[in-house]
Protein backbone atom coordinates (compact mmCIF):
# COMPACT_ATOMS: atom_id res chain seq x y z
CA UNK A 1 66.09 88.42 87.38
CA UNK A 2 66.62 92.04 86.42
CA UNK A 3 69.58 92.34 84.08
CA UNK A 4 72.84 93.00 85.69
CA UNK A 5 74.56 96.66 85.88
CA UNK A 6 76.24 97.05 82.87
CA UNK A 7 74.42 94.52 81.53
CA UNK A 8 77.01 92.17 82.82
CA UNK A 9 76.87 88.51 81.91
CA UNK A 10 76.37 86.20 85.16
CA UNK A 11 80.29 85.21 84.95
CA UNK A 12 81.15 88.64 83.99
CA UNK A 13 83.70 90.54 86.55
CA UNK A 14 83.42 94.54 86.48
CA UNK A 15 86.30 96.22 85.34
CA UNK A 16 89.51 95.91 86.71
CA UNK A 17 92.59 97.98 86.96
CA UNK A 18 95.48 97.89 88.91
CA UNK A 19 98.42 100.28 88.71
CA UNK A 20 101.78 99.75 90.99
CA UNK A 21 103.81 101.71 92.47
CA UNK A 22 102.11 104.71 93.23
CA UNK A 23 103.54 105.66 96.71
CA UNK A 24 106.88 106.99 96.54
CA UNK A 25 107.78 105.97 100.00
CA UNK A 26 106.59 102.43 100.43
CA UNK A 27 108.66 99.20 99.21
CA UNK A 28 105.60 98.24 97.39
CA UNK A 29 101.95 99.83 96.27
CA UNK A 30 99.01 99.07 94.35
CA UNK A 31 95.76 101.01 93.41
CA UNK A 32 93.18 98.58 92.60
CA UNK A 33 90.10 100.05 90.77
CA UNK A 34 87.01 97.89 90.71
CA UNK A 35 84.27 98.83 89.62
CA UNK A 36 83.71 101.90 91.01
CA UNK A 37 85.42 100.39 94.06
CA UNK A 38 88.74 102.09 94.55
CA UNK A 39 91.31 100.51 96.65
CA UNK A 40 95.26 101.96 97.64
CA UNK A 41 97.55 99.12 99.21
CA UNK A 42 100.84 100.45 100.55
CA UNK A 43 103.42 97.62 101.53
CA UNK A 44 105.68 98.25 104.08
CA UNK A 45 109.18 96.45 105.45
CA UNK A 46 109.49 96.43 109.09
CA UNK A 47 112.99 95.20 110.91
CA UNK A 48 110.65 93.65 113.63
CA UNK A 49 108.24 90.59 114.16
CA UNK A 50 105.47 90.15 116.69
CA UNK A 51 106.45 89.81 120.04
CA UNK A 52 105.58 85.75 120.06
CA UNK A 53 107.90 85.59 116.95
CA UNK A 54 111.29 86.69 118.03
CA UNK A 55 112.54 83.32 118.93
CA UNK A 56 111.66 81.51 115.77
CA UNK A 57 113.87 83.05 113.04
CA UNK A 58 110.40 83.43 110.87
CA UNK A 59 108.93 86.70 109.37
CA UNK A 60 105.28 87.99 109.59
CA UNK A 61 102.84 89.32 107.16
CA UNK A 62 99.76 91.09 108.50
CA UNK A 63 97.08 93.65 107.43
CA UNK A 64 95.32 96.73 108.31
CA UNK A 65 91.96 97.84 106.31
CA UNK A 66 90.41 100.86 106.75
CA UNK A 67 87.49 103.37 104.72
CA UNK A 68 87.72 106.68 104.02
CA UNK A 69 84.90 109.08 105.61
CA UNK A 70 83.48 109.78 101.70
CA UNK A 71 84.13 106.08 100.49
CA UNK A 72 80.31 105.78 100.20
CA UNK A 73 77.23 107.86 99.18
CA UNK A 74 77.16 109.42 102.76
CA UNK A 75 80.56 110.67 105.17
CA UNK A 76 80.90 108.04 108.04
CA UNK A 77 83.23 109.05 111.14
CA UNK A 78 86.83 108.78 110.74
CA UNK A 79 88.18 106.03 113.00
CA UNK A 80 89.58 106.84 116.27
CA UNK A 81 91.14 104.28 118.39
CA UNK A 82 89.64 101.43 118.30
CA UNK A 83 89.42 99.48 115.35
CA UNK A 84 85.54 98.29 114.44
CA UNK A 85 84.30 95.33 113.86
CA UNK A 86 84.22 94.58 110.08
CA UNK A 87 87.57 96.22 109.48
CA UNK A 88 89.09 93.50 112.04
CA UNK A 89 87.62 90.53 110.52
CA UNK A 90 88.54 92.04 106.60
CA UNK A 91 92.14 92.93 107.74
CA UNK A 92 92.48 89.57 108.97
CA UNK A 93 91.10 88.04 105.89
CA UNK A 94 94.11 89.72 104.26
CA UNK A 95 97.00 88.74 106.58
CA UNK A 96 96.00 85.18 106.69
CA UNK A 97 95.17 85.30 103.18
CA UNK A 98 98.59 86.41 102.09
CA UNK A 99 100.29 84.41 104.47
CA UNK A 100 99.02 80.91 102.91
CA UNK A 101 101.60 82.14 99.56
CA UNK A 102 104.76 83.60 101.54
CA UNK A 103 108.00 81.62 102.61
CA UNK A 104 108.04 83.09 106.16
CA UNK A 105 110.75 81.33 106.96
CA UNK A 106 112.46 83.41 103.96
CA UNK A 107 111.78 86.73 105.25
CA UNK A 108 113.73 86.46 108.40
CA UNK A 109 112.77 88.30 111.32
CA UNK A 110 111.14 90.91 109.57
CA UNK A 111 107.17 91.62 108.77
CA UNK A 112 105.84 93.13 105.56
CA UNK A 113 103.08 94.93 107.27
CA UNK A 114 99.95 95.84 104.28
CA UNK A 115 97.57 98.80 104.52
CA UNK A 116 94.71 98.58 102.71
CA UNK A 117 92.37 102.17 102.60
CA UNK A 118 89.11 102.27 100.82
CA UNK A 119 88.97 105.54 98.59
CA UNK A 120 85.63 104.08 97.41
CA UNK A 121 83.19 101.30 98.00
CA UNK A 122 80.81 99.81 95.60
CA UNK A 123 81.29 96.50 97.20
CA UNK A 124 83.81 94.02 96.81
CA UNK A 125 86.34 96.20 98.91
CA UNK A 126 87.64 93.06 100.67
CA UNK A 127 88.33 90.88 97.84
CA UNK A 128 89.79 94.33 96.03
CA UNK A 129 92.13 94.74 98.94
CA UNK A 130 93.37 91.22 98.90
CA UNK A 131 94.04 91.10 95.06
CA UNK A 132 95.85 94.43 94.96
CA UNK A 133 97.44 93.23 98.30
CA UNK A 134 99.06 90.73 96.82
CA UNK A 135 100.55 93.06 94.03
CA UNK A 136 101.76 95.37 96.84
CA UNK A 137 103.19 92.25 98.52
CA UNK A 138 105.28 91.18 95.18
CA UNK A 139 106.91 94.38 94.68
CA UNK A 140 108.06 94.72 98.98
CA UNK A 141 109.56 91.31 98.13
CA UNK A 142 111.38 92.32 95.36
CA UNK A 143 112.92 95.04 97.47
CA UNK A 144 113.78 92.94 99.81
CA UNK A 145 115.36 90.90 97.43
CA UNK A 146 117.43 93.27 95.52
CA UNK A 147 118.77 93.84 99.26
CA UNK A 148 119.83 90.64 100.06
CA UNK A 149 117.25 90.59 102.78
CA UNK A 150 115.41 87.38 101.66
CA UNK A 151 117.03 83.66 102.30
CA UNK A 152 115.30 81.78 100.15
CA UNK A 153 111.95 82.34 97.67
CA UNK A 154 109.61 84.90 98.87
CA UNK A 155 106.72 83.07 97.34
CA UNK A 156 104.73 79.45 97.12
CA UNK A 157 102.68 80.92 95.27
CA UNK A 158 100.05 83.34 93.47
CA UNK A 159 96.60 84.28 94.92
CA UNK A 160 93.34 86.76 93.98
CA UNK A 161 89.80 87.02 95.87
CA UNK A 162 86.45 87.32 93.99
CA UNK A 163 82.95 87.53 94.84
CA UNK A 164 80.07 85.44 94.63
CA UNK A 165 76.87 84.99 95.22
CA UNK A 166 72.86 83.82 94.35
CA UNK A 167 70.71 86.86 93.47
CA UNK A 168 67.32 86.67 92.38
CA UNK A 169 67.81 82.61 92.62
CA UNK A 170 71.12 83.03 90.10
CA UNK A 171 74.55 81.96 90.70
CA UNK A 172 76.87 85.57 89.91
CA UNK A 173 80.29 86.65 89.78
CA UNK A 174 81.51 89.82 91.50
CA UNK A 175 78.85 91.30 93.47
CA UNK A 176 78.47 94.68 93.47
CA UNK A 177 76.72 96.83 96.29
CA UNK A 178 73.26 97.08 94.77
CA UNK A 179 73.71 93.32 93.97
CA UNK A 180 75.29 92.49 97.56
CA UNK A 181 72.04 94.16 99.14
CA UNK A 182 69.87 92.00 97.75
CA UNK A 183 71.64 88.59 97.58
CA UNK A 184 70.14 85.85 98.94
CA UNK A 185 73.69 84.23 99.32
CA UNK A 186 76.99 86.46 99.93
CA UNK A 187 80.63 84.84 99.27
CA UNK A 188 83.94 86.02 99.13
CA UNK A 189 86.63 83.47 98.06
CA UNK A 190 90.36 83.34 97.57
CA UNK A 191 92.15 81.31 95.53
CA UNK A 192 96.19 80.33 94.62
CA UNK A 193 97.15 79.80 91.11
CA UNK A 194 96.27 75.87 91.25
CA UNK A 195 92.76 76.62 91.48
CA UNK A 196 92.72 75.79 95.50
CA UNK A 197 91.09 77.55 98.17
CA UNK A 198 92.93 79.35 100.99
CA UNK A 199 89.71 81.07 102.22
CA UNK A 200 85.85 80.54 101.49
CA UNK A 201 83.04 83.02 103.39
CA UNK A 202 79.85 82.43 102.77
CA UNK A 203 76.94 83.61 104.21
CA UNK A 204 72.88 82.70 103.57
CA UNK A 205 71.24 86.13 103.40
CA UNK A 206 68.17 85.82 102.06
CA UNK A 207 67.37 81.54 101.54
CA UNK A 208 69.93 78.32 102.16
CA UNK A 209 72.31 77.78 99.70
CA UNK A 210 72.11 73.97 97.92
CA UNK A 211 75.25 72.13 97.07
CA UNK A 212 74.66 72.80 93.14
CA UNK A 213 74.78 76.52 93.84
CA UNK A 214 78.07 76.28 95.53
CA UNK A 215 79.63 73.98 93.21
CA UNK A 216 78.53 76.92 90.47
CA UNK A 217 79.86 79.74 92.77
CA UNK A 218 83.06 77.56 93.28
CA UNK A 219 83.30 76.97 89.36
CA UNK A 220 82.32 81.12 88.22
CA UNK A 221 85.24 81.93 91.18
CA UNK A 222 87.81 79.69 89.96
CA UNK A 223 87.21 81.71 86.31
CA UNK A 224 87.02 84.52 87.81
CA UNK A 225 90.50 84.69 90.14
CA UNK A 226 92.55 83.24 87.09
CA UNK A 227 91.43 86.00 84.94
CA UNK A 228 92.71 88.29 87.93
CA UNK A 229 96.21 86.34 88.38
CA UNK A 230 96.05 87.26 84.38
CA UNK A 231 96.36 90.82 85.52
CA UNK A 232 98.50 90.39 88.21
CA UNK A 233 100.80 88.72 86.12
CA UNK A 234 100.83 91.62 83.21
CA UNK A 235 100.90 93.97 85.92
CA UNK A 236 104.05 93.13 87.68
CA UNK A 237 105.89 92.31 84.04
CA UNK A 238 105.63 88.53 84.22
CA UNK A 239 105.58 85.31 86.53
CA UNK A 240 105.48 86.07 90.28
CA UNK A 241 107.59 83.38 90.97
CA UNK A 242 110.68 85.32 90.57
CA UNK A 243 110.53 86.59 94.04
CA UNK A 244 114.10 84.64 96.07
């Protein structure tokens, strides 16, 4: 196998940065910077729930995901109208991700609604938009908090989303888009704090993918999303538990 970018070991994540609060508007935000994957998450507080919602008393957390026209080494159309098909399956991803750590029944009828933009792709925008997500997420609950708007604790718990993958016949953390083109086997994972999985996809590419490679991915992923909790964690000044 050619070395790695970087010369990254095959556990290695790239770089990762993530800096709240940068939207002066929004009840929480996070700029994720992966790579050379850039991410902006904007969390926002809505007095409303989805129309099948309004008799239960329980709040709603959902997702949009979209790219910028320069995100990647050529301009693709801005979206109009409808909404294509990978950003519908990755915004998704991120409201059902988030949802498996959030007391809905906490929030009330209300729905922390999360936008996640691409400012630039080098792969790994989807588990880049669910990590900073959740940092978005944390701070909107905090607000809501500090307002006497929660009824209970905002959170079960803490998430993050890695890559993973078989290139080249070997098992690698945190694909990036050269790697990603050439993988014979393409996952993205998230995981809670107690090393379980909320969401596993996995696709064969290139050649089926044995048992012993996804017990590796599984084990390089597990590494890999506590060392991004880490940040989390350090990010938003200490335990994310404190959310009630």
């Amino acid at each position: 196998m050619r070395a790695r970018r970087n010369g990254r070991a095959a556990g290695e994540l790239r770089p990762v940065t993530i800096e709240r609060g940068v939207l002066d508007f929004a009840e929480g935000s996070a700029l994720i910077g992966w790579g050379r994957t850039r991410v902006l998450v904007a969390a926002s507080v809505l007095d409303e729930v989805p129309p099948w919602r309004t008799e239960t008393g329980r709040g709603w957390v959902t997702a949009e995901y979209d790219m910028l026209p320069r995100a990647t080494d050529m301009r693709r159309r801005r979206g109009r109208g409808a909404v294509d098909g990978r950003a519908a399956e990755i915004q998704r991803l991120i409201g059902r991700a988030l949802r498996g750590v959030v007391n809905l029944g906490a929030l009330g009828p209300r729905t922390i609604h999360l936008d996640a933009d691409v400012i630039q792709a080098d792969g790994g925008t989807r588990t880049a938009a669910v990590t900073g997500a959740f940092v978005a997420l944390v701070d909107a609950l905090r607000f809501m908090a500090r307002a006497g708007r929660l009824t209970g604790p905002g959170l079960s718990g803490q998430l993050a989303a890695v890559s993973a993958g078989v290139v080249e016949d070997r098992v690698v953390l945190d694909l990036d888009q050269e790697e990603d083109a050439r993988a014979q086997v393409d996952a993205n994972l998230v995981l809670d704090d107690a090393g379980r999985l909320i969401e596993i996809q996995a696709t064969a590419e290139g050649a089926p993918l044995t048992q012993e490679q996804l017990m590796a991915m599984l084990d390089l992923a597990r590494q890999g999303a506590r060392r991004l909790m880490d940040l989390q964690r350090r990010v938003l000044g200490g335990p994310t538990g404190d959310v009630s």
